[in-house]
C-alpha atoms as a PDB file:
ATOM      1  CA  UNK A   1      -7.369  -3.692  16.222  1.00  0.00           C
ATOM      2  CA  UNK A   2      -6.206  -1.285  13.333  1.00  0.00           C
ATOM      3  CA  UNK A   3      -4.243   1.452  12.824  1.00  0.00           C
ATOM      4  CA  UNK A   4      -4.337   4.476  10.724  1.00  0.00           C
ATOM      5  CA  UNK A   5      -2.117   7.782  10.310  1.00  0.00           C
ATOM      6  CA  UNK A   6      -4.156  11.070  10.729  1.00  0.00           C
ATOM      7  CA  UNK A   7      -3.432  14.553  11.587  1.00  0.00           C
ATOM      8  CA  UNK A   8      -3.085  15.553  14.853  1.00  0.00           C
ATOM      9  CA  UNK A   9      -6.888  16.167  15.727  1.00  0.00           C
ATOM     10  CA  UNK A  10      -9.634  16.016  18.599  1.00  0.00           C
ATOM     11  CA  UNK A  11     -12.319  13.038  18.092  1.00  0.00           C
ATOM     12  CA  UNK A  12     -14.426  16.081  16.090  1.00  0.00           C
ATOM     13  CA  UNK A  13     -11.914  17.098  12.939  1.00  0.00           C
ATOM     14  CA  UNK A  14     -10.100  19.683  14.918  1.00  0.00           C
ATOM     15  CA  UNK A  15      -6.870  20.566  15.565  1.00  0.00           C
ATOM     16  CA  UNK A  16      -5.113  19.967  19.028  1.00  0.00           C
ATOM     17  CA  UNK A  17      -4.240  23.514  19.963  1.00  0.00           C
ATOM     18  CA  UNK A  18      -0.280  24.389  19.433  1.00  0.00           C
ATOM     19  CA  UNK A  19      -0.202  21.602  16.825  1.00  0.00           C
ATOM     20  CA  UNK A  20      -1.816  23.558  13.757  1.00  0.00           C
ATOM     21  CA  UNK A  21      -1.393  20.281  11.868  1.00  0.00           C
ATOM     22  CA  UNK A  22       2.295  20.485  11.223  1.00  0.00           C
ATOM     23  CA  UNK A  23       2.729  16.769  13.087  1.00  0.00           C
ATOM     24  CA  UNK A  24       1.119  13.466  12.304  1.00  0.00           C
ATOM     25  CA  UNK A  25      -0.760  11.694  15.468  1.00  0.00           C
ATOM     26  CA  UNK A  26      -1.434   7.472  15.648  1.00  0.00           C
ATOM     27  CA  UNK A  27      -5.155   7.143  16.460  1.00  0.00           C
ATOM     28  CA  UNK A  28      -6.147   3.616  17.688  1.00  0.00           C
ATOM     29  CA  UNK A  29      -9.360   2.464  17.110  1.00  0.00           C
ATOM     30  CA  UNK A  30     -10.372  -0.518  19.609  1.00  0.00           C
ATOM     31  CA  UNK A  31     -14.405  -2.204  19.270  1.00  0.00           C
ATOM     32  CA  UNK A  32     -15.086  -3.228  22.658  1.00  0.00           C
ATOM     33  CA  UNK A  33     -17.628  -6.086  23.438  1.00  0.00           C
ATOM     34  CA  UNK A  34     -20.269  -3.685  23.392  1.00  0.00           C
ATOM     35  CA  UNK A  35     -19.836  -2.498  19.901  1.00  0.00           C
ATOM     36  CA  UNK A  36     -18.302   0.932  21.356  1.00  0.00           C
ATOM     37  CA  UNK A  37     -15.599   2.754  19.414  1.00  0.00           C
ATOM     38  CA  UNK A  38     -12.846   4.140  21.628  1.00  0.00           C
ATOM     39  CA  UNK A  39     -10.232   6.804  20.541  1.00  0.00           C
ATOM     40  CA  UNK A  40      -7.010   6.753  21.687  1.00  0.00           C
ATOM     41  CA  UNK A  41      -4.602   9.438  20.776  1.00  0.00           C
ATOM     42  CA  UNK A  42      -1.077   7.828  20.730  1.00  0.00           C
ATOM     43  CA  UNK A  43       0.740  10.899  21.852  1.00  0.00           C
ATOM     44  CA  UNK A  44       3.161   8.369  23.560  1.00  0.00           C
ATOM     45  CA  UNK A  45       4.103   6.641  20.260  1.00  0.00           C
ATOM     46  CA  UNK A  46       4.839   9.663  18.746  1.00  0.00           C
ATOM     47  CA  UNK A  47       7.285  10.935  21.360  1.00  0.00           C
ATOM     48  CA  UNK A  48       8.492   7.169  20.577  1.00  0.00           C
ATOM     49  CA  UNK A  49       9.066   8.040  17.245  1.00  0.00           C
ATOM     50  CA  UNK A  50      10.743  11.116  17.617  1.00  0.00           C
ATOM     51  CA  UNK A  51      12.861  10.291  20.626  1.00  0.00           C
ATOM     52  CA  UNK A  52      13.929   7.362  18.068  1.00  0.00           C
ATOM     53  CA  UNK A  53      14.769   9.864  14.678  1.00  0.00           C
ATOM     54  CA  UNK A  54      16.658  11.704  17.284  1.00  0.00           C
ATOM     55  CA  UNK A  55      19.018   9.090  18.647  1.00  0.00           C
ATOM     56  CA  UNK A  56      19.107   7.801  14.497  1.00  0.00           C
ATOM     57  CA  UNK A  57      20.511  11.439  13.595  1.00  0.00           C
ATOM     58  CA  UNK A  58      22.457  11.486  16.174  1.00  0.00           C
ATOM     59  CA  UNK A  59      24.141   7.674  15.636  1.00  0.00           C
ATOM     60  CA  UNK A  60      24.922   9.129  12.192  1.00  0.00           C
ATOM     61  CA  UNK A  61      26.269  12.400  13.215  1.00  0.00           C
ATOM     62  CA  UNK A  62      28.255  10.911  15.680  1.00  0.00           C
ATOM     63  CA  UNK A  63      29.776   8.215  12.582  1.00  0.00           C
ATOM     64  CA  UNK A  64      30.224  10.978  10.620  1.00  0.00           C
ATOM     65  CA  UNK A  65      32.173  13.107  13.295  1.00  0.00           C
ATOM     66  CA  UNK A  66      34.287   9.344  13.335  1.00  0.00           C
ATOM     67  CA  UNK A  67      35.204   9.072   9.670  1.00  0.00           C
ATOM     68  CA  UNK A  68      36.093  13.102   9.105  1.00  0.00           C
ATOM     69  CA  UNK A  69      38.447  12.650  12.712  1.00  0.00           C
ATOM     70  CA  UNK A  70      39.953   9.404  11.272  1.00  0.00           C
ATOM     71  CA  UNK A  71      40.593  10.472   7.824  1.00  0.00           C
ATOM     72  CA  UNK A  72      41.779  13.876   9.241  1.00  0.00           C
ATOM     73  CA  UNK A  73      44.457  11.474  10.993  1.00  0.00           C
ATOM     74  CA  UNK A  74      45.679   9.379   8.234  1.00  0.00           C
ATOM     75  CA  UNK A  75      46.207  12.687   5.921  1.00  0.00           C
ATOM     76  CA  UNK A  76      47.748  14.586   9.151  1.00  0.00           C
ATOM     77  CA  UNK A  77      50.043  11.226   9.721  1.00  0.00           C
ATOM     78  CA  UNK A  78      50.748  10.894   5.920  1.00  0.00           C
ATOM     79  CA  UNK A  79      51.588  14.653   5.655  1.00  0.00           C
ATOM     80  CA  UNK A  80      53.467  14.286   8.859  1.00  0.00           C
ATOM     81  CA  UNK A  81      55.436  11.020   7.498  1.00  0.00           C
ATOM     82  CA  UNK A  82      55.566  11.448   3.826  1.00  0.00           C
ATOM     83  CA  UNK A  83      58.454  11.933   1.753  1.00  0.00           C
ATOM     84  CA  UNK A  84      57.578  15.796   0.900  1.00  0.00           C
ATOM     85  CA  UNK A  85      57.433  16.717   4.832  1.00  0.00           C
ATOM     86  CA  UNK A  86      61.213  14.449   5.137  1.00  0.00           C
ATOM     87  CA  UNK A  87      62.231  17.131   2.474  1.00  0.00           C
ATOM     88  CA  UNK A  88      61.089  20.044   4.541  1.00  0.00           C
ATOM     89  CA  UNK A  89      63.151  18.898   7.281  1.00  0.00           C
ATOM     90  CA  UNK A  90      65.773  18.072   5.835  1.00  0.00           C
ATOM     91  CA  UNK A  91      65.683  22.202   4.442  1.00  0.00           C
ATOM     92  CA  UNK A  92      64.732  23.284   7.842  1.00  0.00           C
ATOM     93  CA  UNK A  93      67.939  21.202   9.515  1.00  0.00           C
ATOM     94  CA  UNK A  94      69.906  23.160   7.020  1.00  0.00           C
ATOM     95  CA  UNK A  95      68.467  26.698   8.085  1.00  0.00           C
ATOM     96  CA  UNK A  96      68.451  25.372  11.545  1.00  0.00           C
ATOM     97  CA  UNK A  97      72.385  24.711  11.259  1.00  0.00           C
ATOM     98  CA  UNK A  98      71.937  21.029  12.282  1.00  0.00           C
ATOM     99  CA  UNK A  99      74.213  18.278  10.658  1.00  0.00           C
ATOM    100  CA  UNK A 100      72.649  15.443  12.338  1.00  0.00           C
ATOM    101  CA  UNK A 101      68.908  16.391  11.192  1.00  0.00           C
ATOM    102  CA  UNK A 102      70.239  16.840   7.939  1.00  0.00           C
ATOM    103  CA  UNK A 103      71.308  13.424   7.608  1.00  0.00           C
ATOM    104  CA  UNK A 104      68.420  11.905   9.138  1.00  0.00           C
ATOM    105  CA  UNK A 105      66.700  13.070   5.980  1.00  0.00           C
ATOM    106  CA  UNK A 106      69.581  12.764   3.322  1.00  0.00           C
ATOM    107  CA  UNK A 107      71.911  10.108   3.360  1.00  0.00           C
ATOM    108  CA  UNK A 108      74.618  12.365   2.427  1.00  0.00           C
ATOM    109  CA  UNK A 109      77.150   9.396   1.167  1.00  0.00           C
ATOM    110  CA  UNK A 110      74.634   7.637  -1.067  1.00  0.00           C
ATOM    111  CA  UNK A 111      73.621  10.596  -2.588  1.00  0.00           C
ATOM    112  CA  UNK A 112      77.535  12.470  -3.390  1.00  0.00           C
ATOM    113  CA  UNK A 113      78.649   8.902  -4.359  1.00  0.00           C
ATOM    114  CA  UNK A 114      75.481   8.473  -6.987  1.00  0.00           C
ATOM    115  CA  UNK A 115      76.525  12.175  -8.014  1.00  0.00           C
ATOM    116  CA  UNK A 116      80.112  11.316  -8.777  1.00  0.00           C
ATOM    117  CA  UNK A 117      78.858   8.573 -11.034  1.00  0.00           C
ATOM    118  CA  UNK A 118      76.438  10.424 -13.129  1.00  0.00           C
ATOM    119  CA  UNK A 119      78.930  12.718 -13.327  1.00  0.00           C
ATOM    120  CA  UNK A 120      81.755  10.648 -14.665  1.00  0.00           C
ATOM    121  CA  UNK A 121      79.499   9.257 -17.557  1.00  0.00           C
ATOM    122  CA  UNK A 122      78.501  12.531 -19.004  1.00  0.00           C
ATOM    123  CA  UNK A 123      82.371  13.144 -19.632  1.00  0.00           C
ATOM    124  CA  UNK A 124      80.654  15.838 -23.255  1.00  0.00           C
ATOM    125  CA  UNK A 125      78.714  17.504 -20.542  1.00  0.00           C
ATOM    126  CA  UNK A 126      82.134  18.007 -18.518  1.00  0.00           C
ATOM    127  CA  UNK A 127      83.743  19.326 -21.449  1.00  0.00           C
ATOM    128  CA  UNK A 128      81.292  21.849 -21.351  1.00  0.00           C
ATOM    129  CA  UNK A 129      80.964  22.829 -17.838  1.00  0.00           C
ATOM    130  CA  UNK A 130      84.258  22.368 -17.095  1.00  0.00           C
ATOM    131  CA  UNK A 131      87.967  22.727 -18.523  1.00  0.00           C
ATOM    132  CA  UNK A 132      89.623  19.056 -18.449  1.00  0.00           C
ATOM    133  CA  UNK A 133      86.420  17.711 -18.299  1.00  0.00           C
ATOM    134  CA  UNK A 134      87.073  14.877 -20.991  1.00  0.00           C
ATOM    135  CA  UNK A 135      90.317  14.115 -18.936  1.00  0.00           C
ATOM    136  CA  UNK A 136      88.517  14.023 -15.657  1.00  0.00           C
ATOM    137  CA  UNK A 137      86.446  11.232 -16.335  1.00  0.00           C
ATOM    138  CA  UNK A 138      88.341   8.248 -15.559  1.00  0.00           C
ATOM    139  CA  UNK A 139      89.963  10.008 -12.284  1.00  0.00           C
ATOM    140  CA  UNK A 140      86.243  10.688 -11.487  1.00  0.00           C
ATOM    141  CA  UNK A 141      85.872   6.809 -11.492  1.00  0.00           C
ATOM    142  CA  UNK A 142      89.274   5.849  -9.716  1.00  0.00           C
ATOM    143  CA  UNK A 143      88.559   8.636  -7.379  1.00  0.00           C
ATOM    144  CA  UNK A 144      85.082   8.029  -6.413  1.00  0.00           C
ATOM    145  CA  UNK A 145      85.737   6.930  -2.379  1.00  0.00           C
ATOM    146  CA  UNK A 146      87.871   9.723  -1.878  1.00  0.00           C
ATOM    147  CA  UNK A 147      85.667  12.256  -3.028  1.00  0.00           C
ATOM    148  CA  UNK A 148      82.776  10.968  -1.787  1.00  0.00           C
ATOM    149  CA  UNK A 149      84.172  11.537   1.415  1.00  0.00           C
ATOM    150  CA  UNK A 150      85.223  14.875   0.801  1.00  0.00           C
ATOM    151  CA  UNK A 151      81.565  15.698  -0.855  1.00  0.00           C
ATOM    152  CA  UNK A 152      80.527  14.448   2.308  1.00  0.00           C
ATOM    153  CA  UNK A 153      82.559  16.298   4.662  1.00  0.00           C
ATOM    154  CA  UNK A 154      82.075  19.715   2.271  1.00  0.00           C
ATOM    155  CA  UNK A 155      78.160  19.125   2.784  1.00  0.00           C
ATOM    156  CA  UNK A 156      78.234  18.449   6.471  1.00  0.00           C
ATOM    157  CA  UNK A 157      79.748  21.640   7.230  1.00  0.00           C
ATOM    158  CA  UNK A 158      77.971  23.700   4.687  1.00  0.00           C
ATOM    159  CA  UNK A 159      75.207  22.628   7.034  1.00  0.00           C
ATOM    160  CA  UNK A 160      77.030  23.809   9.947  1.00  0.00           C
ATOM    161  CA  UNK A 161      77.787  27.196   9.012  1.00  0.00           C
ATOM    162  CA  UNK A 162      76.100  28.116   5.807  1.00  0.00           C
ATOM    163  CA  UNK A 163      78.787  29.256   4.468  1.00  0.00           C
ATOM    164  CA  UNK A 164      80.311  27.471   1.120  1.00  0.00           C
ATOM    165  CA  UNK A 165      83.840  29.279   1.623  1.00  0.00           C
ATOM    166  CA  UNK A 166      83.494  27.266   5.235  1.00  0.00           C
ATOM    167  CA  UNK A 167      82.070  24.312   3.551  1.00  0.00           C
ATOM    168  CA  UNK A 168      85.412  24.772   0.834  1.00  0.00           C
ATOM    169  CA  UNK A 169      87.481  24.707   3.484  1.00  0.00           C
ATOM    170  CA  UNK A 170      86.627  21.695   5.053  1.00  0.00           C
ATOM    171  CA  UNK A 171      87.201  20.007   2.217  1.00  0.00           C
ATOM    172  CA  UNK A 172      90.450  21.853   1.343  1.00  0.00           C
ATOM    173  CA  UNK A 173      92.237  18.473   0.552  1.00  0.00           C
ATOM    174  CA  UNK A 174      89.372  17.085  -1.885  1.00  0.00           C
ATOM    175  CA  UNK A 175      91.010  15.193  -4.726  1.00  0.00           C
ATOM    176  CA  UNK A 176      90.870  16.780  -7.986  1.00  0.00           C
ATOM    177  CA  UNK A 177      89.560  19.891  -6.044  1.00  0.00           C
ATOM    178  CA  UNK A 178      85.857  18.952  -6.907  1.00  0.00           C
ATOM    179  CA  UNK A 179      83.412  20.712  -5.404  1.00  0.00           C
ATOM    180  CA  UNK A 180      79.902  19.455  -4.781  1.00  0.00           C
ATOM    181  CA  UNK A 181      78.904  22.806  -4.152  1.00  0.00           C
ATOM    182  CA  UNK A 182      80.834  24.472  -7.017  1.00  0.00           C
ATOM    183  CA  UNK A 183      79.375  21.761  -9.486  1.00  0.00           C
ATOM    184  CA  UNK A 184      75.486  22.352  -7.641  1.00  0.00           C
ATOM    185  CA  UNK A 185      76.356  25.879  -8.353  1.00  0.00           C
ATOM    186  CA  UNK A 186      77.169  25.532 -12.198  1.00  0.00           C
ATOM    187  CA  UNK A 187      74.654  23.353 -12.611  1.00  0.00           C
ATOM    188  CA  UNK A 188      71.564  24.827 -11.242  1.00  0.00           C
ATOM    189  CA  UNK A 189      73.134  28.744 -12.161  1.00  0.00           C
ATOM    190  CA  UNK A 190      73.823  31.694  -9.514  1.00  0.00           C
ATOM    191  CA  UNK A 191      70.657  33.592  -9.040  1.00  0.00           C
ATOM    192  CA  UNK A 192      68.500  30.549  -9.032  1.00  0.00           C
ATOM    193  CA  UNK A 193      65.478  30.251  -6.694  1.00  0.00           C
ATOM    194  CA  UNK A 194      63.228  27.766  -5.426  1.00  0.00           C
ATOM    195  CA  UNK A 195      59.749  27.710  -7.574  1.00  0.00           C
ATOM    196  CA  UNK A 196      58.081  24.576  -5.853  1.00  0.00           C
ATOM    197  CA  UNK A 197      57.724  20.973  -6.318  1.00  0.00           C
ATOM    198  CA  UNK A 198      57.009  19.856  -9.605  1.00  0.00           C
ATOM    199  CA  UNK A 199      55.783  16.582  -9.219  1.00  0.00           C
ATOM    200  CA  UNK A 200      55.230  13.432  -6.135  1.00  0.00           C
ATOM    201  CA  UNK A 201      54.902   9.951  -7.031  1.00  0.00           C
ATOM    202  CA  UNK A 202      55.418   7.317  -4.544  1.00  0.00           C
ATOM    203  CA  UNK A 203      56.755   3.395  -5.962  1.00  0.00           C
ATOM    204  CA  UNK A 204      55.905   1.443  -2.740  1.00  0.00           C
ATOM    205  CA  UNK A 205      59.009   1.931  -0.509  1.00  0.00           C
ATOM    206  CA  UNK A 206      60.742   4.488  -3.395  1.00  0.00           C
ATOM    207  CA  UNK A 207      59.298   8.041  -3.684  1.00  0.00           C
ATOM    208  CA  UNK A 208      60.709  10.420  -6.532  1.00  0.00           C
ATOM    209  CA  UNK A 209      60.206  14.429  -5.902  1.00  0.00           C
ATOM    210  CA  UNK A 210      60.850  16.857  -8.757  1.00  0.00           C
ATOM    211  CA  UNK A 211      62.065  20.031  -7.250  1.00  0.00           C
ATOM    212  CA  UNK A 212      61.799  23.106  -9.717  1.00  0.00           C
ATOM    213  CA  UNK A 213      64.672  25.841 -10.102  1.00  0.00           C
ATOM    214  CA  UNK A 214      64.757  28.700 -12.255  1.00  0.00           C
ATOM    215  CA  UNK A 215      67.784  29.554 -14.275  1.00  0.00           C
ATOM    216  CA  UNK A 216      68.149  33.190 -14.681  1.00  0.00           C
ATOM    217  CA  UNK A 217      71.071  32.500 -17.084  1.00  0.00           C
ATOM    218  CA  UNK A 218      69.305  30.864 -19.313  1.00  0.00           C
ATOM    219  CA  UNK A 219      66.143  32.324 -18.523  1.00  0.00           C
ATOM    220  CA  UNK A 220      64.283  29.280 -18.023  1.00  0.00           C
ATOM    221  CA  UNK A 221      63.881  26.176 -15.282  1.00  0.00           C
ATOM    222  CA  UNK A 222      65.225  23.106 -14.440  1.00  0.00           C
ATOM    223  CA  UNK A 223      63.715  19.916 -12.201  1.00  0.00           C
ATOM    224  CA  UNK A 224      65.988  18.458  -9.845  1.00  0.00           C
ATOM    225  CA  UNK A 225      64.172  14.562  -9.148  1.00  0.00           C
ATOM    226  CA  UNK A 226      65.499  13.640  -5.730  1.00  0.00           C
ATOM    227  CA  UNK A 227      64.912   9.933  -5.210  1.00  0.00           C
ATOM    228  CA  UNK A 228      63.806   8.978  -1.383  1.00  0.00           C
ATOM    229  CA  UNK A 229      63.796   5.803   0.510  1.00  0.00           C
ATOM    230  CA  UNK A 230      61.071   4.355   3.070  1.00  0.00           C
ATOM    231  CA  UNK A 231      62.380   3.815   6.704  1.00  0.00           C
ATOM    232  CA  UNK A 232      59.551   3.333   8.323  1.00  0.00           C
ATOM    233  CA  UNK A 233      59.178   6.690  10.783  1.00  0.00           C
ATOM    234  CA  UNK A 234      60.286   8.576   7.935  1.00  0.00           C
ATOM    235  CA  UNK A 235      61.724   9.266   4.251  1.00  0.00           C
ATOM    236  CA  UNK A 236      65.745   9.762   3.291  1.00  0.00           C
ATOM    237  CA  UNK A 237      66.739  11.613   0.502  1.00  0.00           C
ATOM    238  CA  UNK A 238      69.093   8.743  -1.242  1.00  0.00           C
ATOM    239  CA  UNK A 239      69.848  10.096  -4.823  1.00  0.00           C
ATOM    240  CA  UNK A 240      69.607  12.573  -7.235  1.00  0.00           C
ATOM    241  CA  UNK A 241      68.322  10.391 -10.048  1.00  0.00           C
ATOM    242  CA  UNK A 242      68.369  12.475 -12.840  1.00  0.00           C
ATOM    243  CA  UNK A 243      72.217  14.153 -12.753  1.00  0.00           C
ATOM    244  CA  UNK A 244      72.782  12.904 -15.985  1.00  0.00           C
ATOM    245  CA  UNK A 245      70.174  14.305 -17.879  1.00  0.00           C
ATOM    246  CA  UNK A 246      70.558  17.694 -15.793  1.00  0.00           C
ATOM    247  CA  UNK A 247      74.190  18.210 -16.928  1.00  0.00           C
ATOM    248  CA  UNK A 248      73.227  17.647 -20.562  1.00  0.00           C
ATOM    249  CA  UNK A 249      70.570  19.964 -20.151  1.00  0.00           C
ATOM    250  CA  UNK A 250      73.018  22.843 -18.689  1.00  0.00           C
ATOM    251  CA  UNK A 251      75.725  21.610 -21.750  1.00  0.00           C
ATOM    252  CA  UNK A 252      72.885  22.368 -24.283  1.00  0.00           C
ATOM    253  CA  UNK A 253      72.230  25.562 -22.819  1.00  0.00           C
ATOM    254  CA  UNK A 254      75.640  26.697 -22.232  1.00  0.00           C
ATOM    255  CA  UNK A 255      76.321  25.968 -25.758  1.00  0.00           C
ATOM    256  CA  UNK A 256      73.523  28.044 -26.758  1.00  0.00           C
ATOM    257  CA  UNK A 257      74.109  30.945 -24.595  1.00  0.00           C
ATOM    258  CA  UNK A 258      77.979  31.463 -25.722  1.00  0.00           C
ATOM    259  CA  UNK A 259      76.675  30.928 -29.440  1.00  0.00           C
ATOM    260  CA  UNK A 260      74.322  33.876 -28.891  1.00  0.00           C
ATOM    261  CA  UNK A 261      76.733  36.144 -27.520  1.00  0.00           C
END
C-alpha cells in the first residue's frame, strides 16, 4: 500500500464541489488480489489532521496566554514590592497624614541620625549655610542622640499635620535648635519641586533612588539618593547617602550666587 498527496479531486481530475482546490486530500491506492485499483478518498484523515493543527494552535495559544499572565505577575508583584512603589507610600502616608505608614517606609531614626553625621563632617559647608557653622561641628557630634530624637519627633508630626510651624513646635526643645526641616529647606531651596526619579539601581538587599529637585535659586537641580533596605514584604527608606556631597553642592552655589549679586 502507498500513499500520495493530491488535490482534493473525484477519481476523473475534478474538483470535489465546495473544495475549488484550496485543501489537499490523502488518496489511498490499495491492488486487490484481482489486480483492481481501488480509490479511497481519506476525507477522515484530513479532518484528523486538522482537528490535530487545531488542538496544536490552541496548546500554544493557551502557553502563550500562561507566560504573558505570569510575567504580567512578577512585574505587577515587583512594581507592587519594589523599592520605587515603598517610596510612593511612604509620600502618600505623608499626604494621607499617617505617622505609622510613614515609618513603615522610612526608618525615620536611621535616616536623621545618618543626616546629623554627614552633616557634622562638612563643618566648610556649615559655614556657608549657616552662621556658627564651623563651631557647630563638634556639638553636632556630642549631640547626635539628642537630636536625633528631636529630628525624629519634628518629622513624625510634620507627618501628622503638615504643617512645619507644628512640626517646629514639637520639637521646641531640640538641642542647638536644629531643624531637620529648616536644614531640608536650605538645602534643597524654597520654591523647589519634584521633577522625577533620576535613577533605580538595586545591590541585592540595598536599593539606591535618585530623586530630582529643582532649585529655583540657583536655577538649576539637585539629586537627592535615598538609600533603601530589603524587608522582605517591602522596602524602608534607611539613609540619605549622599548629604555630604549635597551640602557642598548648595555651599558652591551659595558662594556663587552672593558673588554675583
Amino acid at each position: 500500500m502507498c500513499f500520495r498527496v493530491r488535490g482534493l479531486c473525484s477519481p476523473d481530475g475534478r474538483e470535489f464541489p465546495g473544495y475549488k482546490g484550496r485543501v489537499l486530500d490523502l488518496q489511498a491506492w490499495a491492488l486487490d488480489k484481482r489486480g483492481t485499483h481501488h480509490i479511497f478518498t481519506a476525507r477522515y484523515a484530513i479532518a484528523q489532521l486538522f482537528t490535530h493543527s487545531i488542538r496544536m494552535k490552541r496548546i500554544v495559544l493557551l502557553i502563550a496566554l500562561l507566560a504573558l499572565a505570569g510575567g504580567g505577575y512578577l512585574y505587577y508583584r515587583h512594581l507592587s514590592t519594589g523599592p520605587e512603589y515603598s517610596l510612593m507610600q511612604a509620600y502618600k502616608a505623608v499626604t494621607d497624614h499617617d505617622a505609622a505608614a510613614f515609618e513603615r517606609y522610612v526608618d525615620v531614626s536611621s535616616v536623621t541620625g545618618s543626616l546629623v553625621d554627614q552633616v557634622a563632617a562638612q563643618s566648610s559647608a556649615l559655614g556657608v549655610l549657616n552662621p556658627g557653622g564651623f563651631a557647630m561641628k563638634g556639638a553636632l557630634r556630642l549631640l547626635k542622640p539628642q537630636l536625633a530624637q528631636a529630628a525624629r519627633q519634628e518629622v513624625k508630626r510634620y507627618v501628622e499635620t503638615g504643617s512645619p510651624q507644628a512640626a517646629a513646635e514639637a520639637a521646641d526643645k531640640r538641642p542647638m535648635n536644629v531643624s531637620i526641616l529648616g536644614l531640608a529647606d536650605k538645602v534643597v531651596g524654597k520654591g523647589s519641586t519634584f521633577k522625577g526619579v533620576k535613577y533605580s539601581r538595586e545591590e541585592g538587599e540595598q536599593a539606591f533612588i535618585g530623586l530630582e529637585f529643582t532649585q529655583p535659586r540657583y536655577d538649576t537641580t539637585v539629586v537627592v539618593e535615598v538609600k533603601m533596605q530589603d524587608r522582605g514584604d517591602h522596602w524602608q527608606a534607611t539613609e540619605i547617602s549622599n548629604t555630604g556631597d549635597i551640602l557642598k553642592h548648595v555651599a558652591r552655589m551659595e558662594k556663587q550666587h552672593l558673588l554675583g549679586r
